[in-house]
C-alpha atoms as a PDB file:
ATOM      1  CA  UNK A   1       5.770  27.590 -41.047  1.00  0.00           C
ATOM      2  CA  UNK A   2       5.099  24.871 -43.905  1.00  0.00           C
ATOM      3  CA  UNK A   3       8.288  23.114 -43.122  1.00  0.00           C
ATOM      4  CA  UNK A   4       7.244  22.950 -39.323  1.00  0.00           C
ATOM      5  CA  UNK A   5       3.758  21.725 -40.192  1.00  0.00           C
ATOM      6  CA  UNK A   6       5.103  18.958 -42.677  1.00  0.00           C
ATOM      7  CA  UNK A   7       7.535  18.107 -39.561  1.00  0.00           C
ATOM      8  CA  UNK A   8       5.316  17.481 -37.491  1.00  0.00           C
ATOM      9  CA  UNK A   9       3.505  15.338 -39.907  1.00  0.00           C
ATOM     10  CA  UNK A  10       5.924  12.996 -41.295  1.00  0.00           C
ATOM     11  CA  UNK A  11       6.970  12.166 -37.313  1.00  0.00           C
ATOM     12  CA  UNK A  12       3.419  11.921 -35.772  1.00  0.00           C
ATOM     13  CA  UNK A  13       2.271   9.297 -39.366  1.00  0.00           C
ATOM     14  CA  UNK A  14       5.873   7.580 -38.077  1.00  0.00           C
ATOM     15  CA  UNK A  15       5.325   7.550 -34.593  1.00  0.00           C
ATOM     16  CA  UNK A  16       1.269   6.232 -35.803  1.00  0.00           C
ATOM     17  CA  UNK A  17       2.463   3.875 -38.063  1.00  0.00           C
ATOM     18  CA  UNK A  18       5.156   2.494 -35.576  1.00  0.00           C
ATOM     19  CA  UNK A  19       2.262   2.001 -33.071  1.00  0.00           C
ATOM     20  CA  UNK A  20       0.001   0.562 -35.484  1.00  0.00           C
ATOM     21  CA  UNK A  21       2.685  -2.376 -36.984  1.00  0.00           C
ATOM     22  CA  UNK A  22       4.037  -3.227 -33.707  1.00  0.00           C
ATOM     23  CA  UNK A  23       6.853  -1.233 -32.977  1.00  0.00           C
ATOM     24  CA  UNK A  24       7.905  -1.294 -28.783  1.00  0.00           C
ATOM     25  CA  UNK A  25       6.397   1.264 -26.980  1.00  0.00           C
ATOM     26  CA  UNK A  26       9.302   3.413 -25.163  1.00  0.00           C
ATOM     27  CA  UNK A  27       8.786   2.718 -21.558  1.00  0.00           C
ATOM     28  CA  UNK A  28       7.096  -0.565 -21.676  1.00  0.00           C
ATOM     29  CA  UNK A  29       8.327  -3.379 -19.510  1.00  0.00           C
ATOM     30  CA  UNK A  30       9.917  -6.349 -20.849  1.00  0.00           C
ATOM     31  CA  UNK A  31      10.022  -8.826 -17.902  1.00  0.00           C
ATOM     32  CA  UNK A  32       9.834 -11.783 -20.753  1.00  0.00           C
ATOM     33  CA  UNK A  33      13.305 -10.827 -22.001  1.00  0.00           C
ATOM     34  CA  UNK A  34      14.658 -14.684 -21.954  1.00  0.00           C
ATOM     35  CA  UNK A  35      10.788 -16.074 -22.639  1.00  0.00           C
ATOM     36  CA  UNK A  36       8.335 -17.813 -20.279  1.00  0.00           C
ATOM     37  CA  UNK A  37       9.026 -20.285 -18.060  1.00  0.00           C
ATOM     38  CA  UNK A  38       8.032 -23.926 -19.260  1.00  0.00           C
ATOM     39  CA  UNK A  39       6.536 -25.162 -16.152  1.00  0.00           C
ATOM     40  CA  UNK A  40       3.730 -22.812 -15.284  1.00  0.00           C
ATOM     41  CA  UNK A  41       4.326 -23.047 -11.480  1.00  0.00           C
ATOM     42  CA  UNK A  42       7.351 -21.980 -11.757  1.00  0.00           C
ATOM     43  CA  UNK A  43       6.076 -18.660 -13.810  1.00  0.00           C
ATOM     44  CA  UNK A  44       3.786 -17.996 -11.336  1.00  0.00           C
ATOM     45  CA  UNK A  45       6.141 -17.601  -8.957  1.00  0.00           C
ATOM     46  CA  UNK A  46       8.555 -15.867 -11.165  1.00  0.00           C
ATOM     47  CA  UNK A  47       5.786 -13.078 -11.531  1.00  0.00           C
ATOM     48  CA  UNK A  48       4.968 -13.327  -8.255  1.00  0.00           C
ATOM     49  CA  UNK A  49       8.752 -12.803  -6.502  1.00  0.00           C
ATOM     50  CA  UNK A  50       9.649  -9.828  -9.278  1.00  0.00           C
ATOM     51  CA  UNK A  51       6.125  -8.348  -8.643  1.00  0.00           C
ATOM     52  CA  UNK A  52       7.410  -7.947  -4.762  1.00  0.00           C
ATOM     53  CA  UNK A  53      11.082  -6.867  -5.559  1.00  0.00           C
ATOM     54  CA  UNK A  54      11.828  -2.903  -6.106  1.00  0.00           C
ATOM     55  CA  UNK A  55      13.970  -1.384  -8.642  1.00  0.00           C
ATOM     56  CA  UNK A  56      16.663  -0.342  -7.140  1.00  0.00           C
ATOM     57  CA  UNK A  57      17.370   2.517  -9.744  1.00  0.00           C
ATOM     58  CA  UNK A  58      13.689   3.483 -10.404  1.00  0.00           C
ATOM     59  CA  UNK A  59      12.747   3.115  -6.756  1.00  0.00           C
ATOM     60  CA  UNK A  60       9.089   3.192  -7.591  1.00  0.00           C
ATOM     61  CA  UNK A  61       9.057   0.472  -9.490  1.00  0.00           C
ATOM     62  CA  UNK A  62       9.057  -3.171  -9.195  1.00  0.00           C
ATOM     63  CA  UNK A  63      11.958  -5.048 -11.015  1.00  0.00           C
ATOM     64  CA  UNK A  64       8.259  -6.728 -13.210  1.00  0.00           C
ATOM     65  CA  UNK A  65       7.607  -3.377 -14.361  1.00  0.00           C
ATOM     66  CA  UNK A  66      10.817  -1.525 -14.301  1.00  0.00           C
ATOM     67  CA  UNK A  67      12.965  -1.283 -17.806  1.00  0.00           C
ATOM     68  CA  UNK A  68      16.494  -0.589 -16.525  1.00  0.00           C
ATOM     69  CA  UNK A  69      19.597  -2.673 -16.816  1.00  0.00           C
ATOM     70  CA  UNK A  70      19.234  -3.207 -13.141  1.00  0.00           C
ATOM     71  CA  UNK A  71      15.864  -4.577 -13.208  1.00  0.00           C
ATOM     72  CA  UNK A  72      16.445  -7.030 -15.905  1.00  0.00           C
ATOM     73  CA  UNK A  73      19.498  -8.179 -14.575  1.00  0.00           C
ATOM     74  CA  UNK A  74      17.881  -9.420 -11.348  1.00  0.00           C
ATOM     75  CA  UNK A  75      14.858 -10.845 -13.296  1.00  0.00           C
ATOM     76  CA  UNK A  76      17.315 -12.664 -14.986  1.00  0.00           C
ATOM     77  CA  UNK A  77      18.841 -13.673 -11.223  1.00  0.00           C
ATOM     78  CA  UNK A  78      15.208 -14.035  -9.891  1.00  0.00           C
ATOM     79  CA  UNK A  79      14.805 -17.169 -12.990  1.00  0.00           C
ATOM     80  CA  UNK A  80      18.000 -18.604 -12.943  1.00  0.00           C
ATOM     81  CA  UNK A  81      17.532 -19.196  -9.050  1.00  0.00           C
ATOM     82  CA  UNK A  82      14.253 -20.525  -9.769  1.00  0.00           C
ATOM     83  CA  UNK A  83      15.470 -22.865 -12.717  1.00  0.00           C
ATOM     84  CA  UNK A  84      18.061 -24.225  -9.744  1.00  0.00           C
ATOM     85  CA  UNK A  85      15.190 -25.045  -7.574  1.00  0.00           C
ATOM     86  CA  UNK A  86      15.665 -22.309  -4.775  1.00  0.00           C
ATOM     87  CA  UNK A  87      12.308 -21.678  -3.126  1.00  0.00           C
ATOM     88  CA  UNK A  88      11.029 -18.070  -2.356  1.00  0.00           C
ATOM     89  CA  UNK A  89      12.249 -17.114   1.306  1.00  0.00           C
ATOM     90  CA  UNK A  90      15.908 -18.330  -0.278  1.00  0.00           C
ATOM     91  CA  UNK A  91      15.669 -15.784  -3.004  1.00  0.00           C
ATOM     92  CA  UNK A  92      14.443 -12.920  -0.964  1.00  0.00           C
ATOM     93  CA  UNK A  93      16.859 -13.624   1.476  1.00  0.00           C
ATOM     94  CA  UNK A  94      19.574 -13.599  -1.742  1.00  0.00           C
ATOM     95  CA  UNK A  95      18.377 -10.260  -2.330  1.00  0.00           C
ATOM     96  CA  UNK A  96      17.960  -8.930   1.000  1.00  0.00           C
ATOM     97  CA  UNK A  97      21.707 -10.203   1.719  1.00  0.00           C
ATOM     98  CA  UNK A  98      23.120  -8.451  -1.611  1.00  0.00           C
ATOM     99  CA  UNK A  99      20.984  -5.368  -2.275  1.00  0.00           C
ATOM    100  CA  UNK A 100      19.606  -4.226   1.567  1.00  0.00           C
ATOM    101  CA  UNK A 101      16.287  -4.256   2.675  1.00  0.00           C
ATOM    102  CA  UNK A 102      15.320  -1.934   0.556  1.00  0.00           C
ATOM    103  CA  UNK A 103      14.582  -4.599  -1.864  1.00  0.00           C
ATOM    104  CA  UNK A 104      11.504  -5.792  -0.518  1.00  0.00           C
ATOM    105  CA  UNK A 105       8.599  -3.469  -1.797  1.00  0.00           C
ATOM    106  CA  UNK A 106       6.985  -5.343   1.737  1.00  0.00           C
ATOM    107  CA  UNK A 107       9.308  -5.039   4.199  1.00  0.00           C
ATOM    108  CA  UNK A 108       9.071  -7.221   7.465  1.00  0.00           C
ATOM    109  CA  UNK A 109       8.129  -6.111  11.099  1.00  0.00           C
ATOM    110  CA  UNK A 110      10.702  -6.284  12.857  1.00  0.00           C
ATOM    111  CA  UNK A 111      12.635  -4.204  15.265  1.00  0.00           C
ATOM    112  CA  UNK A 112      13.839  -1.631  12.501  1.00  0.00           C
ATOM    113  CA  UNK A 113      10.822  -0.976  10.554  1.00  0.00           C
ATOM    114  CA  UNK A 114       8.147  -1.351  13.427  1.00  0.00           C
ATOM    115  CA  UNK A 115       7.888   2.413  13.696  1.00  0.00           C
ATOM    116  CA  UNK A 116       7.454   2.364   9.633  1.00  0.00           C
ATOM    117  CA  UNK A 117       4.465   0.090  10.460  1.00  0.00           C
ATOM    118  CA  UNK A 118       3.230   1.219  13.714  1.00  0.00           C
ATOM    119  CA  UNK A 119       3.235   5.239  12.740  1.00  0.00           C
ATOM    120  CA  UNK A 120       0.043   5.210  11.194  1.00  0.00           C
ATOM    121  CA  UNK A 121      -1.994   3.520  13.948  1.00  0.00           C
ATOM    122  CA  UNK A 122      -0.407   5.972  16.322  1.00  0.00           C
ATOM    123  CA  UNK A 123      -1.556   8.907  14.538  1.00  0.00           C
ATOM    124  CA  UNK A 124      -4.644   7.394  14.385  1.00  0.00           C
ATOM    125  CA  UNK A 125      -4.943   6.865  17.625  1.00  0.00           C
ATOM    126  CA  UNK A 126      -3.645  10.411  18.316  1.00  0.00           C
ATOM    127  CA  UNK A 127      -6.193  12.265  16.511  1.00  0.00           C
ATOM    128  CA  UNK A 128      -9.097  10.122  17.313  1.00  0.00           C
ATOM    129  CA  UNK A 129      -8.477  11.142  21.242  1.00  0.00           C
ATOM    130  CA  UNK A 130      -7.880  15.102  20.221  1.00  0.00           C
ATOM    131  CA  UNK A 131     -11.304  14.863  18.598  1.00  0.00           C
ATOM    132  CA  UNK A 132     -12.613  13.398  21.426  1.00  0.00           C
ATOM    133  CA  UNK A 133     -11.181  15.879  23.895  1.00  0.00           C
ATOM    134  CA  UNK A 134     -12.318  18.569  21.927  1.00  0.00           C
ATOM    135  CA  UNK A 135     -15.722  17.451  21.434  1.00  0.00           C
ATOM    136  CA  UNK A 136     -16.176  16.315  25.026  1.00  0.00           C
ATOM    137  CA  UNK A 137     -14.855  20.201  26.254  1.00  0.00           C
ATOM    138  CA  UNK A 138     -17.208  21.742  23.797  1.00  0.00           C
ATOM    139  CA  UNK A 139     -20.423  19.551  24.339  1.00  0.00           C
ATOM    140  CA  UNK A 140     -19.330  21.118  28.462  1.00  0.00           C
ATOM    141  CA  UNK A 141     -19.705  24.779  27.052  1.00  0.00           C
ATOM    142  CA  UNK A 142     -22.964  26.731  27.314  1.00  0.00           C
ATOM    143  CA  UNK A 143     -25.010  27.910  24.350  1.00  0.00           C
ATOM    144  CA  UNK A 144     -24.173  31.454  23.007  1.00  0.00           C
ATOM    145  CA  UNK A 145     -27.545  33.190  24.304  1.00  0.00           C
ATOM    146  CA  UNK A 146     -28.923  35.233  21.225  1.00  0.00           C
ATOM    147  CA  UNK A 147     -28.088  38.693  20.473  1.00  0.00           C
ATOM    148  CA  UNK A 148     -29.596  41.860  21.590  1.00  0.00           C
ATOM    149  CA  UNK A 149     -31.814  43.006  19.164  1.00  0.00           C
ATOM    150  CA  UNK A 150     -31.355  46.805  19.613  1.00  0.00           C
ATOM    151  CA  UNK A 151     -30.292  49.667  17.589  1.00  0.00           C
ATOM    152  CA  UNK A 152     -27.031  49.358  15.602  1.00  0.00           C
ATOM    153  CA  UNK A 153     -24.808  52.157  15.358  1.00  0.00           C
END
């Protein structure tokens, strides 16, 4: 039981004194893998295009926050077509074309994903007119009369 306690110890003072001095954090993002930009526009809209891209192995995740190969390797893409002067409908288009649509953490309304968009107004809409029916029927029915007051049983 000693040996367990000292364990647990010596790896929670590590893991501490990792924390404390600066050691990476196991899960935290690295989107500044090959530095900042220079020009600040153009880091603005490096954050801003890898903050609307999705990791396409994390799927929850945009490629900004994501820390697999994948991700880096298209923020790496994502500056390199920035540093070469593409604007941002050319690199989402890039990605679109290579990866699919499901890229895009915002994808566009168009003919495939206007039911995507559209569901949740309709459903809406739906339930706002079954409330309505059923209030409407039930504002129509009389009042229970009250209950005979006589002996019970």
């Amino acid at each position: 039981m000693r040996a367990v306690r000292r364990l647990v110890a010596v790896v929670g003072g590590a893991a501490l004194a990792g924390l404390m001095f600066g050691a990476p954090i196991v899960g935290a993002a690295a989107p500044y893998v090959d530095g900042e930009l220079a020009n600040p526009a153009l880091q603005a809209r490096y954050e801003h295009i890898t903050h609307r891209l999705r990791c396409l192995v994390c799927q929850n995740e945009t490629i900004a926050d994501s820390d697999a190969e994948l991700a880096a390797e298209l923020r790496s893409e994502v500056r390199q077509m920035l540093l070469a002067g593409r604007t941002n409908p050319q690199i989402y288009r890039f990605m679109k074309d290579r990866y699919g649509e499901f890229v895009l953490y915002d994808p566009p309304v168009d003919a495939k994903t206007v039911f995507i968009w559209g569901a949740p107004f309709a459903f809406l809409l739906i339930g706002g007119i079954v409330v309505y029916r059923i209030v409407r029927v039930r504002s129509k029915m009389p009042l229970d009369e009250e209950p005979e007051t006589g002996p019970t049983p």
